[in-house]
Protein backbone atom coordinates (compact mmCIF):
# COMPACT_ATOMS: atom_id res chain seq x y z
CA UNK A 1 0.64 -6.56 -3.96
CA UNK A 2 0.84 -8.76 -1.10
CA UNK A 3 -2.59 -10.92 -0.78
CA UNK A 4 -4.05 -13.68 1.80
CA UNK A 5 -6.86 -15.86 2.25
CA UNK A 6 -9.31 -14.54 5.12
CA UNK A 7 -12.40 -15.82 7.15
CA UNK A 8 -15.21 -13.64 7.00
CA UNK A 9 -18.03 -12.99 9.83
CA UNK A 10 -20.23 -16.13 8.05
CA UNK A 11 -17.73 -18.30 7.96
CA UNK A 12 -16.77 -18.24 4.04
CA UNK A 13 -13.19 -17.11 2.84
CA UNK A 14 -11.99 -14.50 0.78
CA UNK A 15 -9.19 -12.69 -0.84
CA UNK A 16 -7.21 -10.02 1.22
CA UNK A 17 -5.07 -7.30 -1.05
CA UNK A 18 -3.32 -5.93 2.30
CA UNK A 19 -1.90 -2.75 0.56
CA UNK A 20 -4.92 -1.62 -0.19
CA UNK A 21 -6.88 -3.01 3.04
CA UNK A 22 -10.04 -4.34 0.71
CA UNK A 23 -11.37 -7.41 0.05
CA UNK A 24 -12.76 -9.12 -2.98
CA UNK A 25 -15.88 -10.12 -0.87
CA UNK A 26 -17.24 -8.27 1.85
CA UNK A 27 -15.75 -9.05 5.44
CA UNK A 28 -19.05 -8.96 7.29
CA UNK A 29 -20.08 -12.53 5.08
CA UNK A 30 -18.49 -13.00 1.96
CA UNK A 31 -21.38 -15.46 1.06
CA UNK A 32 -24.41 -13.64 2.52
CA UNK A 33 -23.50 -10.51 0.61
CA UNK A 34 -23.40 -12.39 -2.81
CA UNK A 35 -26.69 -14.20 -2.07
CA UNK A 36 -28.56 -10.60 -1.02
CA UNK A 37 -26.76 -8.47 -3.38
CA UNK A 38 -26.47 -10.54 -6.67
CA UNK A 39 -29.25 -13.18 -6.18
CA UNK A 40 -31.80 -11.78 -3.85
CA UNK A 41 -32.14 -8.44 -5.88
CA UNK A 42 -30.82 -9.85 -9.52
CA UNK A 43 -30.82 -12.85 -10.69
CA UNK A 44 -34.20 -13.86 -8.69
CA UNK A 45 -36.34 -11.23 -10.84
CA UNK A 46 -36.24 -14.15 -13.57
CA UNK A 47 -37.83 -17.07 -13.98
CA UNK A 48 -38.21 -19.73 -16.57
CA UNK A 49 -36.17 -18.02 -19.45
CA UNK A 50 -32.76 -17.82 -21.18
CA UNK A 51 -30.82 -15.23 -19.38
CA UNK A 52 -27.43 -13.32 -20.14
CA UNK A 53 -25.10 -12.36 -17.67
CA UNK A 54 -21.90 -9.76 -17.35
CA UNK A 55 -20.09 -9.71 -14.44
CA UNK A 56 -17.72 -7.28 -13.56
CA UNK A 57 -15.10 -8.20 -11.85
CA UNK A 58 -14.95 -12.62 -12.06
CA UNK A 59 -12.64 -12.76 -9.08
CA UNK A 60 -12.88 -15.56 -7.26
CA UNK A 61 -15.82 -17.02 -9.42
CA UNK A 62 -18.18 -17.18 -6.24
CA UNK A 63 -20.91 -14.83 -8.17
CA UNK A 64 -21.04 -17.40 -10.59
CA UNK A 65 -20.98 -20.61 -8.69
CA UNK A 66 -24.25 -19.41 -6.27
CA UNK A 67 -25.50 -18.10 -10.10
CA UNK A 68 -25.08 -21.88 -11.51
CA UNK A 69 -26.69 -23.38 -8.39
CA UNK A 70 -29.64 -20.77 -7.99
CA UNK A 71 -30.16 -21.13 -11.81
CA UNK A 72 -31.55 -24.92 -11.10
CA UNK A 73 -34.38 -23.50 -9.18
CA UNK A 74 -35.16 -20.95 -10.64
CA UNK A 75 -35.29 -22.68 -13.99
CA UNK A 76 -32.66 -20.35 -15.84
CA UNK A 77 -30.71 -21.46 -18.92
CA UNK A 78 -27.96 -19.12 -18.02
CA UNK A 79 -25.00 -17.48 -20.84
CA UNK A 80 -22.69 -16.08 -18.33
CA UNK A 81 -19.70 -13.83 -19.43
CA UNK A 82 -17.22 -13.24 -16.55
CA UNK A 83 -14.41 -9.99 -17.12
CA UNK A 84 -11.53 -9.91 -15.08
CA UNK A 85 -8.11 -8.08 -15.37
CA UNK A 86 -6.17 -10.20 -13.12
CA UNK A 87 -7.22 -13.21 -12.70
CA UNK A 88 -7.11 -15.41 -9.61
CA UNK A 89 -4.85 -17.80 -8.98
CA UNK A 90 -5.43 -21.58 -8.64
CA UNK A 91 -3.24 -22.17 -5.01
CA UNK A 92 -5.75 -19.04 -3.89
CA UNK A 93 -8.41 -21.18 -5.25
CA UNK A 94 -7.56 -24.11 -3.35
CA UNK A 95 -8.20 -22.49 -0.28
CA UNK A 96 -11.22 -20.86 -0.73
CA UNK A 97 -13.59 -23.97 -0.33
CA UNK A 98 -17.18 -22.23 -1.64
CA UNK A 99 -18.30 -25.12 -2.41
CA UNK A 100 -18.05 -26.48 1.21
CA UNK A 101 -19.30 -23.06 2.35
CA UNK A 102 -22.58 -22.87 0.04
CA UNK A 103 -23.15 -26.99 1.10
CA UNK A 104 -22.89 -27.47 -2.56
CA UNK A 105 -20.80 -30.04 -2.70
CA UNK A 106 -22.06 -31.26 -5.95
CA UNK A 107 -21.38 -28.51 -7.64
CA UNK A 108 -17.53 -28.69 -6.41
CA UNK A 109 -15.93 -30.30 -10.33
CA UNK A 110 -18.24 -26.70 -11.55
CA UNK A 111 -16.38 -24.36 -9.64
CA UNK A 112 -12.80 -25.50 -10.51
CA UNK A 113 -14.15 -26.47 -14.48
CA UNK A 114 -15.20 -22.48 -14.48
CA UNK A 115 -11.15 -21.46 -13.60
CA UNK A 116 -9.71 -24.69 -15.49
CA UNK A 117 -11.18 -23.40 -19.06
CA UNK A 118 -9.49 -20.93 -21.18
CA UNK A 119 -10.04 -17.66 -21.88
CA UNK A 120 -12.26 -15.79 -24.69
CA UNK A 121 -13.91 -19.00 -25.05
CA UNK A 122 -17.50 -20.28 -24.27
CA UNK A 123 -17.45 -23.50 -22.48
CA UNK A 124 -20.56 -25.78 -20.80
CA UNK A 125 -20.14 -25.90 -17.39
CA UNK A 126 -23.61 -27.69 -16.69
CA UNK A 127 -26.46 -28.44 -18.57
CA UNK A 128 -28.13 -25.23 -17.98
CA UNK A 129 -25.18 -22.81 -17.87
CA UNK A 130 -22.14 -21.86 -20.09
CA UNK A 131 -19.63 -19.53 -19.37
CA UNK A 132 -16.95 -16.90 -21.19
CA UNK A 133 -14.26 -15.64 -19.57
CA UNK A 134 -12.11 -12.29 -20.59
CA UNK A 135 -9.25 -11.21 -19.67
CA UNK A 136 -9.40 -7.51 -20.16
CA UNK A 137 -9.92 -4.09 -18.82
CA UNK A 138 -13.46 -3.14 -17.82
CA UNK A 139 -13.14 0.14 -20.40
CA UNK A 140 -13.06 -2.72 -23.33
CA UNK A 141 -16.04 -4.14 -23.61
CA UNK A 142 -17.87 -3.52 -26.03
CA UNK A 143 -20.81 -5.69 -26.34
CA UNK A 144 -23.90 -3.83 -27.27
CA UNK A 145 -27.68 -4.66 -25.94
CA UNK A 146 -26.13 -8.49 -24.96
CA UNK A 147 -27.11 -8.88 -21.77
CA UNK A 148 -30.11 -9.07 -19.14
CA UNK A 149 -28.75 -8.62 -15.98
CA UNK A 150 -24.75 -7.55 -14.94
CA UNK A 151 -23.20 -8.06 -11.82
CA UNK A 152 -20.86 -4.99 -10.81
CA UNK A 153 -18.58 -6.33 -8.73
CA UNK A 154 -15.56 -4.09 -9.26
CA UNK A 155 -12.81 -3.71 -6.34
CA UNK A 156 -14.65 -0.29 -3.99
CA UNK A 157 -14.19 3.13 -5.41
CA UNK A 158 -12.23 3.86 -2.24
CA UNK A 159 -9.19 2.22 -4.22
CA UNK A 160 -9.85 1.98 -7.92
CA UNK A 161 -12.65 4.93 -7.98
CA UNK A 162 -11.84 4.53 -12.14
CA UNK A 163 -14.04 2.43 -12.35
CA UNK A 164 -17.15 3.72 -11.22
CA UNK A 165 -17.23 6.68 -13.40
CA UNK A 166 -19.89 7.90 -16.08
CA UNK A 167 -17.49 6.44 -19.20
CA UNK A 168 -17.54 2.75 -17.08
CA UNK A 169 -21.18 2.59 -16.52
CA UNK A 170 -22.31 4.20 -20.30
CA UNK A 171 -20.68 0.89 -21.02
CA UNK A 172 -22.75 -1.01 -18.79
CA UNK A 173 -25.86 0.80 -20.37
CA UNK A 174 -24.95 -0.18 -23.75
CA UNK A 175 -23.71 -3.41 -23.11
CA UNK A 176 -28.04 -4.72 -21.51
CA UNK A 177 -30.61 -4.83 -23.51
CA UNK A 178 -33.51 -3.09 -22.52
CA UNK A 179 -35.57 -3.44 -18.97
CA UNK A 180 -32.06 -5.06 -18.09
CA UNK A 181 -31.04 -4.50 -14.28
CA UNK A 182 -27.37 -3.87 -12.96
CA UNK A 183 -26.90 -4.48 -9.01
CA UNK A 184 -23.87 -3.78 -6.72
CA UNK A 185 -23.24 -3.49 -3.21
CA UNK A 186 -22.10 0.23 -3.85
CA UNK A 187 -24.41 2.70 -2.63
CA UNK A 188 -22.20 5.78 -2.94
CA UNK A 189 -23.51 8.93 -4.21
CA UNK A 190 -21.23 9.82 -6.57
CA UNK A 191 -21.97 6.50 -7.94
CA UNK A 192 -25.74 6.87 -8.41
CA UNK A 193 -25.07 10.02 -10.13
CA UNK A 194 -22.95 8.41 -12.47
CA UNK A 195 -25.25 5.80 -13.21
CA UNK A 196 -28.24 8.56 -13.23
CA UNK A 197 -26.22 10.81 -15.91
CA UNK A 198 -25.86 7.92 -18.81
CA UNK A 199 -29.71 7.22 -18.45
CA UNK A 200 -30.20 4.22 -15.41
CA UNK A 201 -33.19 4.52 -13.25
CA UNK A 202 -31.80 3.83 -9.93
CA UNK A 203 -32.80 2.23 -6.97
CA UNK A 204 -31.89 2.64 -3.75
CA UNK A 205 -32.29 -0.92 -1.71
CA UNK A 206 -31.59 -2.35 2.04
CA UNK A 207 -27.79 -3.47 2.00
CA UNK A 208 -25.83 -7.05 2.82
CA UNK A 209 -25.01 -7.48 6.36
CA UNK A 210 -22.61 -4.33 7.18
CA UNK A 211 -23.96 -1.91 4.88
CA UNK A 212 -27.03 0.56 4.98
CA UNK A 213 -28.14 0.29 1.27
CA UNK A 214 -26.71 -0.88 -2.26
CA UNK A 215 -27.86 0.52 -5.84
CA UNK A 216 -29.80 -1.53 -8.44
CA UNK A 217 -29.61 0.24 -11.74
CA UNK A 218 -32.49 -0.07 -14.54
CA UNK A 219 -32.45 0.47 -18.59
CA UNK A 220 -36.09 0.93 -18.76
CA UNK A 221 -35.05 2.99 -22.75
């Protein structure tokens, strides 16, 4: 499908799949709706510990470079385990610039080590923070009571609804441990339910910039 680079409303860039008219970060701010979504209302529940993190859907690997730079203050040591079907590719990369866009210029030689390693590996990407890439559908994973907090950050169920379904996210439930949190920007109701029916307490919360609300999802059993 054919794909472009895009400016968003806060300046950052993302991916454009044009046959499907849906972006792999959120037009209204690509960056501001990672930061409120992913570290406002995940990651910044912890503090001071070891953490594990799944995200769904690695993309462009902006989750995880705001993740490796929040991580320093909030003093996480941070296992991070990125799942992606296709992954991006490196001229996209090229263009993308988060580093310039986050004023994290530091961290620049992070975000391109993340795409440079292989795959089904774990490699160090900073003192504090290692990361595993895989390279297969969401519907095989099958890591049990692993993680602390997961990122869903799967393409909208507008175009792949698959992948918000009750068999995806009893995988999700299996795959935290428990009092572990899942957050996406979806706030659908058929999505809620489907979280609801495989045993998540879920939240409803104020959205990024363009949306009403998003879901945070709790394994409090």
């Amino acid at each position: 499908m054919k794909r472009k680079i895009i400016t968003t409303a806060d300046g950052s860039k993302t991916i454009q799949i044009e046959d499907w008219n849906e972006q792999y970060h959120s037009i209204h701010g690509a960056v501001q709706e990672a930061y409120h979504v992913f570290i406002k209302h995940g990651l910044s529940l912890f503090r001071d510990r070891q953490l594990s993190i799944l995200e769904i859907g690695f993309g462009t690997g902006l989750n995880a470079l705001i993740t490796l730079v929040e991580s320093e203050k909030l003093g996480l040591d941070i296992a991070y385990k990125g799942v992606e079907a296709y992954p991006v590719l490196p001229e996209e990369l090229e263009q993308l610039n988060y580093s310039g866009a986050l004023d994290a210029k530091d961290f620049e030689q992070h975000f391109f080590n993340m795409h440079q390693t292989s795959w089904g590996q774990s490699h160090p990407i900073s003192a504090n923070f290692s990361l595993i890439k895989q390279q297969i559908d969401f519907k095989e994973i099958s890591d049990v009571n692993l993680f602390d907090l997961i990122y869903f950050d799967a393409f909208g169920a507008r175009v792949q609804p698959e992948l918000w379904t009750e068999e995806v996210f009893a995988i999700m439930f299996k795959a935290l441990k428990k009092d572990g949190v899942l957050v996406t920007y979806s706030a659908k109701g058929s999505v809620r339910r489907a979280m609801q029916a495989v045993g998540f307490v879920v939240e409803r919360l104020p959205g990024p910039p363009g949306k009403r609300e998003m879901l945070r999802a709790l394994k409090v059993s």
